[in-house]
PDB file of N, CA and C in Angstrom:
ATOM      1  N   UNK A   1      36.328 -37.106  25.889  1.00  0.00           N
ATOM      2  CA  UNK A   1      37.461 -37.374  26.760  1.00  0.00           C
ATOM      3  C   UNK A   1      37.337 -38.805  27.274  1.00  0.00           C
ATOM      4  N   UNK A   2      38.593 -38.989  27.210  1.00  0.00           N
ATOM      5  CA  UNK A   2      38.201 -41.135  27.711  1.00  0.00           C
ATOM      6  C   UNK A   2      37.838 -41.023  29.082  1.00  0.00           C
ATOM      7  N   UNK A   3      37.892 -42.335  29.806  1.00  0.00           N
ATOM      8  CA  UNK A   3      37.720 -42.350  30.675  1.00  0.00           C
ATOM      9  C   UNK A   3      38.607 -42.139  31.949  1.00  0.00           C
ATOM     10  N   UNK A   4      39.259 -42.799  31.468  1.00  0.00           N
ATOM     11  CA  UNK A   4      40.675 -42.872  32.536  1.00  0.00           C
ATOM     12  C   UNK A   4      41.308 -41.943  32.258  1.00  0.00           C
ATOM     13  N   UNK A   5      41.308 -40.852  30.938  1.00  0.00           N
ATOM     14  CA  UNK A   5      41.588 -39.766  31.255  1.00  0.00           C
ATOM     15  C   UNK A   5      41.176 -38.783  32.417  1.00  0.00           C
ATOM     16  N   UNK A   6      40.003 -38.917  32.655  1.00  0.00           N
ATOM     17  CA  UNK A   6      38.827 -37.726  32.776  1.00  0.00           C
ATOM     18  C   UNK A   6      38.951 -38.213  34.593  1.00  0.00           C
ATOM     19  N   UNK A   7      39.349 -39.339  34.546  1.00  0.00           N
ATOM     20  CA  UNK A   7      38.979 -39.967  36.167  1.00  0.00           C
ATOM     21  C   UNK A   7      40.417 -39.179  36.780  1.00  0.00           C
ATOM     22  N   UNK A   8      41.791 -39.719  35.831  1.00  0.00           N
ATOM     23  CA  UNK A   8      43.020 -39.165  36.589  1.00  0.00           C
ATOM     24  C   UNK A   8      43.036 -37.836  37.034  1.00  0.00           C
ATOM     25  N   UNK A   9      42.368 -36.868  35.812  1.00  0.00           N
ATOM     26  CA  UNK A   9      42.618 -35.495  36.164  1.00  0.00           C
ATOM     27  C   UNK A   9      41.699 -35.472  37.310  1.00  0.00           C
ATOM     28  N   UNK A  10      39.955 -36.144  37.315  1.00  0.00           N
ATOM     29  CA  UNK A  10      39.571 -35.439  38.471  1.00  0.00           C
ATOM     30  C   UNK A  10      40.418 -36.495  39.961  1.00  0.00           C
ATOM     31  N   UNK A  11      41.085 -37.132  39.910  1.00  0.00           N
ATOM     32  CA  UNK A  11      41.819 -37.915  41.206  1.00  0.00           C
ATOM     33  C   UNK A  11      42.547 -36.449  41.496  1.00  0.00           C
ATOM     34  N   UNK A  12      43.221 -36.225  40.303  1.00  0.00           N
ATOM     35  CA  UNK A  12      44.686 -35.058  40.639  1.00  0.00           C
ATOM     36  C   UNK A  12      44.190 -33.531  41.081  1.00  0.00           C
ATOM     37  N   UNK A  13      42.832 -33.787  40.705  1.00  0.00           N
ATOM     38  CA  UNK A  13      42.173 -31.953  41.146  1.00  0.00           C
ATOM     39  C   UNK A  13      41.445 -32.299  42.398  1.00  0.00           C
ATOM     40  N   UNK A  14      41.348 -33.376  43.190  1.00  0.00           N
ATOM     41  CA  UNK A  14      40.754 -33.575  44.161  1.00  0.00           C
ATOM     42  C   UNK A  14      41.724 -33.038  44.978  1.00  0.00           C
ATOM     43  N   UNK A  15      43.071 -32.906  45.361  1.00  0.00           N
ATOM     44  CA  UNK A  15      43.286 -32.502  46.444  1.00  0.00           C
ATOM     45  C   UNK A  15      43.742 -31.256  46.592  1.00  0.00           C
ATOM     46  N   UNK A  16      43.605 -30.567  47.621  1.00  0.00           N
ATOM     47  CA  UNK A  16      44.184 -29.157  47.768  1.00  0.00           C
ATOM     48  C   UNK A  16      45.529 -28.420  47.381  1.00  0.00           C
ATOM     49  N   UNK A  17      46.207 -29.101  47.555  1.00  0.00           N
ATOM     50  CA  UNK A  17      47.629 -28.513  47.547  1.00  0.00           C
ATOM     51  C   UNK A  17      47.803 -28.532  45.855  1.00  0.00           C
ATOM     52  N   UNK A  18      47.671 -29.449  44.883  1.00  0.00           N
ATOM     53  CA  UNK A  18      47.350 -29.760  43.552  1.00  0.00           C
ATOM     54  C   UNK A  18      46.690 -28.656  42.934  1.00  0.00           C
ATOM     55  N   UNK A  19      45.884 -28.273  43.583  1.00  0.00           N
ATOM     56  CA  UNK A  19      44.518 -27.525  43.048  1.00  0.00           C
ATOM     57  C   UNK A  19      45.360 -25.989  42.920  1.00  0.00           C
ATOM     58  N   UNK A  20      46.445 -25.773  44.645  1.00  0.00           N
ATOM     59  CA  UNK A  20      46.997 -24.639  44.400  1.00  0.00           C
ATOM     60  C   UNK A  20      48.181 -24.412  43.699  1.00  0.00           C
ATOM     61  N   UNK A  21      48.806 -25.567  43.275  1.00  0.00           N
ATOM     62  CA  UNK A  21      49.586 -25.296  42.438  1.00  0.00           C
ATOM     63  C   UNK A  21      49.298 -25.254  41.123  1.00  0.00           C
ATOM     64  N   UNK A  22      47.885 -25.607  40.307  1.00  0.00           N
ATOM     65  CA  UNK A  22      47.406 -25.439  39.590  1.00  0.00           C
ATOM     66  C   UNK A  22      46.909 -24.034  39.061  1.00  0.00           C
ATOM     67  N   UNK A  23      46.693 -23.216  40.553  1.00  0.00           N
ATOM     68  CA  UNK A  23      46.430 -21.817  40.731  1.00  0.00           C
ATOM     69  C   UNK A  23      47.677 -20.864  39.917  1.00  0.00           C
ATOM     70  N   UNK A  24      49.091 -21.272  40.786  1.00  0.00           N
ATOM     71  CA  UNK A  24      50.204 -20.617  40.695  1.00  0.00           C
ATOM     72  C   UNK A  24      50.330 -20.904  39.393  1.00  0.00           C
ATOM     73  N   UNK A  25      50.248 -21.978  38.484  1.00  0.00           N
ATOM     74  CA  UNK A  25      50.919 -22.203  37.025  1.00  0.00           C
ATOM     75  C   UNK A  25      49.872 -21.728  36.026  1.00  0.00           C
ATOM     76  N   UNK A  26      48.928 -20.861  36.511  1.00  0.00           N
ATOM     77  CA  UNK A  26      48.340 -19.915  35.864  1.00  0.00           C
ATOM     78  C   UNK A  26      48.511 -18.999  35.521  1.00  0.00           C
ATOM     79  N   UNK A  27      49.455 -18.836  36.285  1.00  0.00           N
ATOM     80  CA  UNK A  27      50.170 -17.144  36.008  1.00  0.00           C
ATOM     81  C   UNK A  27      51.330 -17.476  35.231  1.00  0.00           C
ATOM     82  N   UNK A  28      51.960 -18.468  35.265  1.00  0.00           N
ATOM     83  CA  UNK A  28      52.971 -18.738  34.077  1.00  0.00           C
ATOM     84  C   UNK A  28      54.243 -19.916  34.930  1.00  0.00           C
ATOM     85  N   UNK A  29      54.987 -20.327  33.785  1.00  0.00           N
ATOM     86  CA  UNK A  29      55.855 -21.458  34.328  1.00  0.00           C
ATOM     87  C   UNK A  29      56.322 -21.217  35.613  1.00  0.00           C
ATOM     88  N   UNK A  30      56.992 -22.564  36.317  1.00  0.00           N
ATOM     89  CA  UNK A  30      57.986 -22.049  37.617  1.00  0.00           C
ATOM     90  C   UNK A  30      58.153 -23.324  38.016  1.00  0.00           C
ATOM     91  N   UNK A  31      59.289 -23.406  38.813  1.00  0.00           N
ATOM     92  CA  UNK A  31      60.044 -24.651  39.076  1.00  0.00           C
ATOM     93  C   UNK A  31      59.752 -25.274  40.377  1.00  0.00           C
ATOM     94  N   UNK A  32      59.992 -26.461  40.715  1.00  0.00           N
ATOM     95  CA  UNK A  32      59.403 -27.346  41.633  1.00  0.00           C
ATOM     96  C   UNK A  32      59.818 -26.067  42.716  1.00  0.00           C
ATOM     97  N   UNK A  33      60.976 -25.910  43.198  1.00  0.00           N
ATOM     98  CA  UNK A  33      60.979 -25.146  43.962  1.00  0.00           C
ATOM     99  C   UNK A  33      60.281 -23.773  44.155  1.00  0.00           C
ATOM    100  N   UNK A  34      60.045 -22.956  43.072  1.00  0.00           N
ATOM    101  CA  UNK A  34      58.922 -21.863  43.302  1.00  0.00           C
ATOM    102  C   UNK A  34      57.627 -22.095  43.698  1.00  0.00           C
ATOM    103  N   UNK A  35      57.285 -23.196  43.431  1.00  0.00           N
ATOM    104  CA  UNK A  35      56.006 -24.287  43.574  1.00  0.00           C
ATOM    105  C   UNK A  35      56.268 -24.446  44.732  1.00  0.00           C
ATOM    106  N   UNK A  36      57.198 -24.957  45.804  1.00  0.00           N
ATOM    107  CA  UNK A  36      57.140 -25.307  46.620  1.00  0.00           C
ATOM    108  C   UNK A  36      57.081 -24.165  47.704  1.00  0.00           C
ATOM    109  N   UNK A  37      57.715 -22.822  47.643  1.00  0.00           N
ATOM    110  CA  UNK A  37      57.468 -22.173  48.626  1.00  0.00           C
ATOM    111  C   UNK A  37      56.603 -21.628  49.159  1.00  0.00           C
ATOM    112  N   UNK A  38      55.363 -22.147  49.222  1.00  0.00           N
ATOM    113  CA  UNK A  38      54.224 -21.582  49.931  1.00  0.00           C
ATOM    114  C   UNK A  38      53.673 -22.955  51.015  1.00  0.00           C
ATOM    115  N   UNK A  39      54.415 -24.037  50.575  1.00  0.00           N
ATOM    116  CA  UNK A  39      54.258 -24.935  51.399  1.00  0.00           C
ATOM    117  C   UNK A  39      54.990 -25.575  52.692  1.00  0.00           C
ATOM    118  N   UNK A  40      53.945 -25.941  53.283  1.00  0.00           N
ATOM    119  CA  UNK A  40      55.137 -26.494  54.447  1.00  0.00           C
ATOM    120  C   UNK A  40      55.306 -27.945  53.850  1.00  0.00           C
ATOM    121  N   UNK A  41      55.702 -28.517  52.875  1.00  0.00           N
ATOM    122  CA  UNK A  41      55.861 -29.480  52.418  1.00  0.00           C
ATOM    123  C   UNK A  41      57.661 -29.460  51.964  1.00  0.00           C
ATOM    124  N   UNK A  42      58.266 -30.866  51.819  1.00  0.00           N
ATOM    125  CA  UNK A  42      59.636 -30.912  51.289  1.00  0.00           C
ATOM    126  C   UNK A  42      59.242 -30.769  49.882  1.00  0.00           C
ATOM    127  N   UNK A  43      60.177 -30.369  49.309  1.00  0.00           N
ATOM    128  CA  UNK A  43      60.697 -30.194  47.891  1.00  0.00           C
ATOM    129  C   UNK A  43      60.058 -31.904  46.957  1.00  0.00           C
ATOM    130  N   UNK A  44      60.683 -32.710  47.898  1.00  0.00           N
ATOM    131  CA  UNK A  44      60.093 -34.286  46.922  1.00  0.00           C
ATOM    132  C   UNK A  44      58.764 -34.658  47.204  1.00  0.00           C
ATOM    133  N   UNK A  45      58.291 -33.737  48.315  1.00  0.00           N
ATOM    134  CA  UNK A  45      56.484 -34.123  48.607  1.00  0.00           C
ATOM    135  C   UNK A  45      55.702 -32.913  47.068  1.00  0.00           C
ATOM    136  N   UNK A  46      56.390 -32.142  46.942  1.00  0.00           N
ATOM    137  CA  UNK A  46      55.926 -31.084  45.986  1.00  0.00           C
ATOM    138  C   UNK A  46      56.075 -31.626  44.500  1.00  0.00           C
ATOM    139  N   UNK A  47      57.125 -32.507  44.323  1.00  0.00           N
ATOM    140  CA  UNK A  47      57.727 -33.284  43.260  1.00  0.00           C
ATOM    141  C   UNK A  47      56.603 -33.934  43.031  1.00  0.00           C
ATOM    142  N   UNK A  48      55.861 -34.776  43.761  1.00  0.00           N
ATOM    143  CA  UNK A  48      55.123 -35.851  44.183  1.00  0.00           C
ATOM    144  C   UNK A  48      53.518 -35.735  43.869  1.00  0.00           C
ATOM    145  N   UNK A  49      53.631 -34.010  44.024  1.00  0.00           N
ATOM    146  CA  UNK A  49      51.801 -33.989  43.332  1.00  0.00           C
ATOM    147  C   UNK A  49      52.246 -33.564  42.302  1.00  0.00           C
ATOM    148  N   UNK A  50      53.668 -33.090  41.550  1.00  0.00           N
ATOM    149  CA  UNK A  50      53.517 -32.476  39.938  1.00  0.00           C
ATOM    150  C   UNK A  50      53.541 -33.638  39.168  1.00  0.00           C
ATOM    151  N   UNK A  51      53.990 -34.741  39.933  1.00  0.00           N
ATOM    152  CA  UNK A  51      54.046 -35.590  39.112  1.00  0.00           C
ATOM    153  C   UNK A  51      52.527 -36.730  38.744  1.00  0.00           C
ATOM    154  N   UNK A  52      51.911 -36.203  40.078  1.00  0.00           N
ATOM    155  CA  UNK A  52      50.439 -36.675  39.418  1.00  0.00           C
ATOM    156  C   UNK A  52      49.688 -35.791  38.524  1.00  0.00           C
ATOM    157  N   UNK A  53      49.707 -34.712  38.788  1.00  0.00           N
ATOM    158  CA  UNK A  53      49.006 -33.817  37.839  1.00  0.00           C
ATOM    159  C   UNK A  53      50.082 -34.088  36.310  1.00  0.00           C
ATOM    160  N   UNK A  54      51.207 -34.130  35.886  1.00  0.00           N
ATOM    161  CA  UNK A  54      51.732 -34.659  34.921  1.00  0.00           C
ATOM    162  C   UNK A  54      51.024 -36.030  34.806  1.00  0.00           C
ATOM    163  N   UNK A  55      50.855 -37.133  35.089  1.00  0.00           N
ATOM    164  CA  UNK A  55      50.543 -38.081  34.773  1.00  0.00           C
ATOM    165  C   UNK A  55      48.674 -37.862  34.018  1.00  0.00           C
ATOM    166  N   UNK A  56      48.196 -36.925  35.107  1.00  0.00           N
ATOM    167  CA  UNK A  56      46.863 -36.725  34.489  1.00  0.00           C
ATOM    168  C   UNK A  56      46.746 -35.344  33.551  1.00  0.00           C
ATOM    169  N   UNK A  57      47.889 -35.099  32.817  1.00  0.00           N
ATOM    170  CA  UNK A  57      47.805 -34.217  31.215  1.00  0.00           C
ATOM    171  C   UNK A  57      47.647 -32.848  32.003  1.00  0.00           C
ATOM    172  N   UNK A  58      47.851 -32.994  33.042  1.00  0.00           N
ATOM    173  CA  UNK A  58      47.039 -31.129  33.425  1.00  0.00           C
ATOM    174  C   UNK A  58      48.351 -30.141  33.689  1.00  0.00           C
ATOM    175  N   UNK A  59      49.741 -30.783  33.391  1.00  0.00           N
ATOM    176  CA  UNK A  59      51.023 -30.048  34.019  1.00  0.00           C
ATOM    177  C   UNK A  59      51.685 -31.095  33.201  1.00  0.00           C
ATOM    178  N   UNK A  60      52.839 -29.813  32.639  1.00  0.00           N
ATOM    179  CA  UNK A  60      53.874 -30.670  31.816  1.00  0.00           C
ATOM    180  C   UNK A  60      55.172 -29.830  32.360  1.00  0.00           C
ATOM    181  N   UNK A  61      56.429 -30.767  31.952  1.00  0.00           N
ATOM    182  CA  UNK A  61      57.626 -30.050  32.569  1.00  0.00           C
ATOM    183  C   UNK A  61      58.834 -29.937  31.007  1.00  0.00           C
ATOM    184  N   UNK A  62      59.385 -29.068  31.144  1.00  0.00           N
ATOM    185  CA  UNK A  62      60.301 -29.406  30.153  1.00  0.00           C
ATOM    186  C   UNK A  62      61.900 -28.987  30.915  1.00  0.00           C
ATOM    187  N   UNK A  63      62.600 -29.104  29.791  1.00  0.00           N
ATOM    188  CA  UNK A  63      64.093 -28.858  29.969  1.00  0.00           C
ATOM    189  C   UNK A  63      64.207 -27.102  30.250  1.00  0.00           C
ATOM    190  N   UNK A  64      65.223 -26.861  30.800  1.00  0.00           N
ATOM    191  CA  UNK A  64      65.845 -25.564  30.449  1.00  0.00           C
ATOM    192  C   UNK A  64      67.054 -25.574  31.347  1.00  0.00           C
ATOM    193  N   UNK A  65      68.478 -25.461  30.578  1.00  0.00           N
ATOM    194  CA  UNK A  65      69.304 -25.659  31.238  1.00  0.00           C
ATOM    195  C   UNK A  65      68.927 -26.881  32.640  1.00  0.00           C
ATOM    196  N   UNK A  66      69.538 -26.414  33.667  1.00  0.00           N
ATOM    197  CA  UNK A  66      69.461 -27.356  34.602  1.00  0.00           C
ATOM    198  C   UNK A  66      67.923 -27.536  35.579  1.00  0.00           C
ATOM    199  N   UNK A  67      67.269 -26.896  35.148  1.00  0.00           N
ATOM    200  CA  UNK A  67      65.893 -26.308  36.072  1.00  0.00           C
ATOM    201  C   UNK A  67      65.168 -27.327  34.421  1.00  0.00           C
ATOM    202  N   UNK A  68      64.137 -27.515  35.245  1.00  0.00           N
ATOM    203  CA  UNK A  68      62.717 -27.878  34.865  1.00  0.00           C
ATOM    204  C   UNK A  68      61.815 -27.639  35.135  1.00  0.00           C
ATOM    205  N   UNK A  69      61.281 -26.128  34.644  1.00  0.00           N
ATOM    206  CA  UNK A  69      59.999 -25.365  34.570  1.00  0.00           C
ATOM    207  C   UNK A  69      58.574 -26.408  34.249  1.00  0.00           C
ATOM    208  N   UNK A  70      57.645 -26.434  35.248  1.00  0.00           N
ATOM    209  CA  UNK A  70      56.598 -26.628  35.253  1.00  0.00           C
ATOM    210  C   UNK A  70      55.600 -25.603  33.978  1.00  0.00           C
ATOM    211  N   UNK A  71      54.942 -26.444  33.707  1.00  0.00           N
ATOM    212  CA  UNK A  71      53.558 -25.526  32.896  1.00  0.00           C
ATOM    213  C   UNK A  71      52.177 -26.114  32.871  1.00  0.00           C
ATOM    214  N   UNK A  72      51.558 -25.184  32.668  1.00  0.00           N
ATOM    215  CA  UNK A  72      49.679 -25.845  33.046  1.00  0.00           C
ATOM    216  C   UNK A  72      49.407 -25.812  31.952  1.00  0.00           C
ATOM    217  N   UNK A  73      48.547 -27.271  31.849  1.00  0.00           N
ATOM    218  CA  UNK A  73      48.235 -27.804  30.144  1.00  0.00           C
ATOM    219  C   UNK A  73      47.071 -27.209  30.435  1.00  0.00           C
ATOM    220  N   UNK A  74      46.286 -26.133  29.718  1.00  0.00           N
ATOM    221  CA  UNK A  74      44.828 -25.541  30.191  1.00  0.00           C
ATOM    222  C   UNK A  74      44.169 -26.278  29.519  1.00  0.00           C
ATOM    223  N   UNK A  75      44.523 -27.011  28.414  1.00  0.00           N
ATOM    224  CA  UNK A  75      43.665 -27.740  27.475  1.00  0.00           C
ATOM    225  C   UNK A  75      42.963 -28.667  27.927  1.00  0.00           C
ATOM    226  N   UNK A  76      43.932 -29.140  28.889  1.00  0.00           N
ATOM    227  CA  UNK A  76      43.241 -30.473  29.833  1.00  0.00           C
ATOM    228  C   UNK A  76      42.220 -30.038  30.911  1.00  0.00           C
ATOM    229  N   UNK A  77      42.355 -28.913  31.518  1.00  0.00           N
ATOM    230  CA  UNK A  77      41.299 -28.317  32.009  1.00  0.00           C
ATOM    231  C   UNK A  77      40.269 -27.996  31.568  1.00  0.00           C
ATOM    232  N   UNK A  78      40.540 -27.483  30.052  1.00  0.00           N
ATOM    233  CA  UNK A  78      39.090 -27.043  29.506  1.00  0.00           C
ATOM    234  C   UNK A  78      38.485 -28.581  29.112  1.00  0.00           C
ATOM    235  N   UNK A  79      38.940 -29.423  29.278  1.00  0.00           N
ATOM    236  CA  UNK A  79      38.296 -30.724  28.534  1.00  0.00           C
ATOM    237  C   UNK A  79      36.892 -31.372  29.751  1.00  0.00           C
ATOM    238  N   UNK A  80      37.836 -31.224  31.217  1.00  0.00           N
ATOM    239  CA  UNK A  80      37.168 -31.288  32.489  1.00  0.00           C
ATOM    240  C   UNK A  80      35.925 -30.416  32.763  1.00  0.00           C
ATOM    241  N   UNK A  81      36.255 -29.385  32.187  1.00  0.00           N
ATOM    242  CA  UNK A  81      34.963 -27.969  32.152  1.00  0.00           C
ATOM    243  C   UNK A  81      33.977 -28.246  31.090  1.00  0.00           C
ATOM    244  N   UNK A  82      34.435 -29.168  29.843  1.00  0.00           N
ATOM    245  CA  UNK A  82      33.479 -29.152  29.295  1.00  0.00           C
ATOM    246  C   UNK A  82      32.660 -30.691  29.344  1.00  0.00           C
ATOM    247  N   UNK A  83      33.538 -30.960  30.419  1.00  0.00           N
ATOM    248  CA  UNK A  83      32.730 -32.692  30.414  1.00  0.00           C
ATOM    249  C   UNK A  83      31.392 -32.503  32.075  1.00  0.00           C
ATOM    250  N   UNK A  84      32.104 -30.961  32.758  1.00  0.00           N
ATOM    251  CA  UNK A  84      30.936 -30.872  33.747  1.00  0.00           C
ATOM    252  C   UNK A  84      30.031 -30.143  33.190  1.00  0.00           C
ATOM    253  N   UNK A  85      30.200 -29.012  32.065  1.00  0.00           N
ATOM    254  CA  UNK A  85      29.213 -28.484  31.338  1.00  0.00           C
ATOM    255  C   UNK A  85      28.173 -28.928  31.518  1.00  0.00           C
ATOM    256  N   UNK A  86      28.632 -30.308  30.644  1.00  0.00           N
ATOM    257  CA  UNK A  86      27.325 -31.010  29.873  1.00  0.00           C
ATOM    258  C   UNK A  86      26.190 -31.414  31.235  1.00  0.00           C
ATOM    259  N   UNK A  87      26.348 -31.158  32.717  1.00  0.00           N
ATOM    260  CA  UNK A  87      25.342 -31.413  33.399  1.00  0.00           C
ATOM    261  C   UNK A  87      24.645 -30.526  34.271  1.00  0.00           C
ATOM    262  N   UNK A  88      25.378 -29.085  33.847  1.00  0.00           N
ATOM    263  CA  UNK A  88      24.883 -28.077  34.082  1.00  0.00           C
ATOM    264  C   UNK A  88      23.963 -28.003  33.955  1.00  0.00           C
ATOM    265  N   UNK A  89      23.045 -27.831  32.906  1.00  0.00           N
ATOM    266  CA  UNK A  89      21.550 -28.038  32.516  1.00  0.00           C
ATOM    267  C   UNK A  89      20.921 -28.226  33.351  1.00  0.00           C
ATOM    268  N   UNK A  90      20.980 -29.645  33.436  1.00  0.00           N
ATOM    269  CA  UNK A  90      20.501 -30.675  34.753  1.00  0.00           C
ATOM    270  C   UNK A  90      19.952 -29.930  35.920  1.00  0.00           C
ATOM    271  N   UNK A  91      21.198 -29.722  36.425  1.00  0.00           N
ATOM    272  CA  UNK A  91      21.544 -29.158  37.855  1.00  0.00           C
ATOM    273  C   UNK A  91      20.703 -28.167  37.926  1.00  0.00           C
ATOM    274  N   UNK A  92      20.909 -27.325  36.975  1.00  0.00           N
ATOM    275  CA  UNK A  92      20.081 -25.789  36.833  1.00  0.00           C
ATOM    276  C   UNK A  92      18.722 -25.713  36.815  1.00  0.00           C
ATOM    277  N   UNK A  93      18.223 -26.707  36.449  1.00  0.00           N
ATOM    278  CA  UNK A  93      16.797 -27.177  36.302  1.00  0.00           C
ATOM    279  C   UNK A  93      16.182 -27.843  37.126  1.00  0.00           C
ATOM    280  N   UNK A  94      16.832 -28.567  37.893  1.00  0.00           N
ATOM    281  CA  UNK A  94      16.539 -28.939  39.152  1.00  0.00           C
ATOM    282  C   UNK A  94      16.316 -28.526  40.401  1.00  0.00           C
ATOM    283  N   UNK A  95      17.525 -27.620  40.666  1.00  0.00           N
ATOM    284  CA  UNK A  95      17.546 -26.700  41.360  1.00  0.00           C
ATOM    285  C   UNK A  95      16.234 -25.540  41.261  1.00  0.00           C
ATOM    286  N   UNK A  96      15.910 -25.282  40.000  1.00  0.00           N
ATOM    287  CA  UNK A  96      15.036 -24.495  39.758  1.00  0.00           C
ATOM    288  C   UNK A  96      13.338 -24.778  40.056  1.00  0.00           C
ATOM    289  N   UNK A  97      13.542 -26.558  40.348  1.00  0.00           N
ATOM    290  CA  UNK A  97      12.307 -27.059  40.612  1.00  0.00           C
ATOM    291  C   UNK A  97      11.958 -27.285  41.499  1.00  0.00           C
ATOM    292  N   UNK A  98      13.389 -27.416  42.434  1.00  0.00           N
ATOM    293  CA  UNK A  98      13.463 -27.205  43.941  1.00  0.00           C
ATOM    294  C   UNK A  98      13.093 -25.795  44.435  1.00  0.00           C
ATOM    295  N   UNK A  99      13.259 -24.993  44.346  1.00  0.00           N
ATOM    296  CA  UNK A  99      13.173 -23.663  44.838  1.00  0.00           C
ATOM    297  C   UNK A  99      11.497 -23.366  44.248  1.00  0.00           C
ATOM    298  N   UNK A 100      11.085 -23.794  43.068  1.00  0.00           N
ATOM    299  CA  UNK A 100       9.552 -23.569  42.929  1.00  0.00           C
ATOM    300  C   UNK A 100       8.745 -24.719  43.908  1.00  0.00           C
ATOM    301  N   UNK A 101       9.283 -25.661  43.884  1.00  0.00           N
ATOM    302  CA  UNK A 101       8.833 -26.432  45.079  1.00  0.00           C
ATOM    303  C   UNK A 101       8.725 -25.518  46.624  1.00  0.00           C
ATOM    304  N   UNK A 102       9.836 -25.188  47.426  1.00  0.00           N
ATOM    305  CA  UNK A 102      10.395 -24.596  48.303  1.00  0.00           C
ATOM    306  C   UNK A 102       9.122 -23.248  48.268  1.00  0.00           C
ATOM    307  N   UNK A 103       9.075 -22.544  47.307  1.00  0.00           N
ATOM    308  CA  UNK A 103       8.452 -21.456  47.300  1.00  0.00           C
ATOM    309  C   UNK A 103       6.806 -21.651  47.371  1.00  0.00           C
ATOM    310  N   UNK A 104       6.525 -22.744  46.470  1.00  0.00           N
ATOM    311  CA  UNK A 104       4.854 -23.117  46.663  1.00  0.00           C
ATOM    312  C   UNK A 104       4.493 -23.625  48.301  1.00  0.00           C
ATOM    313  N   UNK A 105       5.628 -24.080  49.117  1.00  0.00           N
ATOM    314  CA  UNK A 105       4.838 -24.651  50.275  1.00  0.00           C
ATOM    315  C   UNK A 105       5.130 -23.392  51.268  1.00  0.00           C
ATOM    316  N   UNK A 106       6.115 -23.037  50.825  1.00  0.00           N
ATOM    317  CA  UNK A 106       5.716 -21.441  52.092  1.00  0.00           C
ATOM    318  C   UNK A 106       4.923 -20.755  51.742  1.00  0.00           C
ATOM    319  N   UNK A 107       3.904 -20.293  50.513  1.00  0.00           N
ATOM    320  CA  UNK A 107       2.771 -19.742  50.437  1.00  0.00           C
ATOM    321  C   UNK A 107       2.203 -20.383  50.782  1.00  0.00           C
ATOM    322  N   UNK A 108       1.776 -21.789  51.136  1.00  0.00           N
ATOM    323  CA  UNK A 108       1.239 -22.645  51.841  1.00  0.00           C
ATOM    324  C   UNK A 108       1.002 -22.252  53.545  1.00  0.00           C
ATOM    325  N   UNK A 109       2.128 -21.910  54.094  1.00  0.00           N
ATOM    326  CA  UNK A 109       2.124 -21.810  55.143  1.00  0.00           C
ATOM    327  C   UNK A 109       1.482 -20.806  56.266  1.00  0.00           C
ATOM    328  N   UNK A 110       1.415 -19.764  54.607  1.00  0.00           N
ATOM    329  CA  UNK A 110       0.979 -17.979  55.720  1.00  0.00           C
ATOM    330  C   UNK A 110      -0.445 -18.402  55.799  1.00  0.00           C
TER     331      UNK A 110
END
C-alpha cells in the first residue's frame, strides 16, 4: 500500500464520527442523510467526513436516481489491517517480554 495512501485512510479513521459511519456502511449502503441521523451534526458537516473517507478509498458513492448511496470499500480496510498485521508479531512479543519481566521481579519480591 503506498504511502499517502495508507496515511489518508489512517487521517480519515482517526476521527470518531468517520469511524461510526464506517460502522453503519457495514451493514450495507445508505445516503448522506441516513448517515446523518444519529448525529447532532448538519447534513453538509456529514457530507464533509464522507467526503474524506471517499478521498481516502474507504467509501465510495454512486448514482441512483436522485439519492447517492454511500458504500464501504472493505478492500481498503483490509489493506490497513494488513499493513498493522505486519507488527503484530512485534507487539506480541514484546509484550510477552514485558509480562516475563513483570512476573520475574514479583517473585523477587515475596
Amino acid at each position: 500500500m503506498q504511502t499517502d495512501t495508507l496515511n489518508r485512510a489512517f487521517a480519515a479513521l482517526a476521527d470518531p464520527t468517520r469511524r461510526a459511519i464506517l460502522a453503519r456502511l457495514a451493514s450495507g449502503e445508505a445516503t448522506v442523510n441516513e448517515l446523518a441521523e444519529p448525529f447532532a451534526l448538519t447534513q453538509p458537516a456529514v457530507s464533509k467526513h464522507i467526503k474524506v473517507l471517499e478521498q481516502a478509498g474507504l467509501v465510495s458513492r454512486s448514482r441512483l436516481a436522485q439519492t447517492r448511496p454511500c458504500k464501504l470499500e472493505a478492500a481498503r480496510l483490509k489493506d490497513v489491517s494488513d499493513w498493522l498485521e505486519t507488527y503484530r508479531g512485534m507487539w506480541e512479543d514484546r509484550l510477552d517480554r514485558l509480562g516475563d519481566y513483570l512476573n520475574s521481579t514479583e517473585g523477587n519480591k515475596k
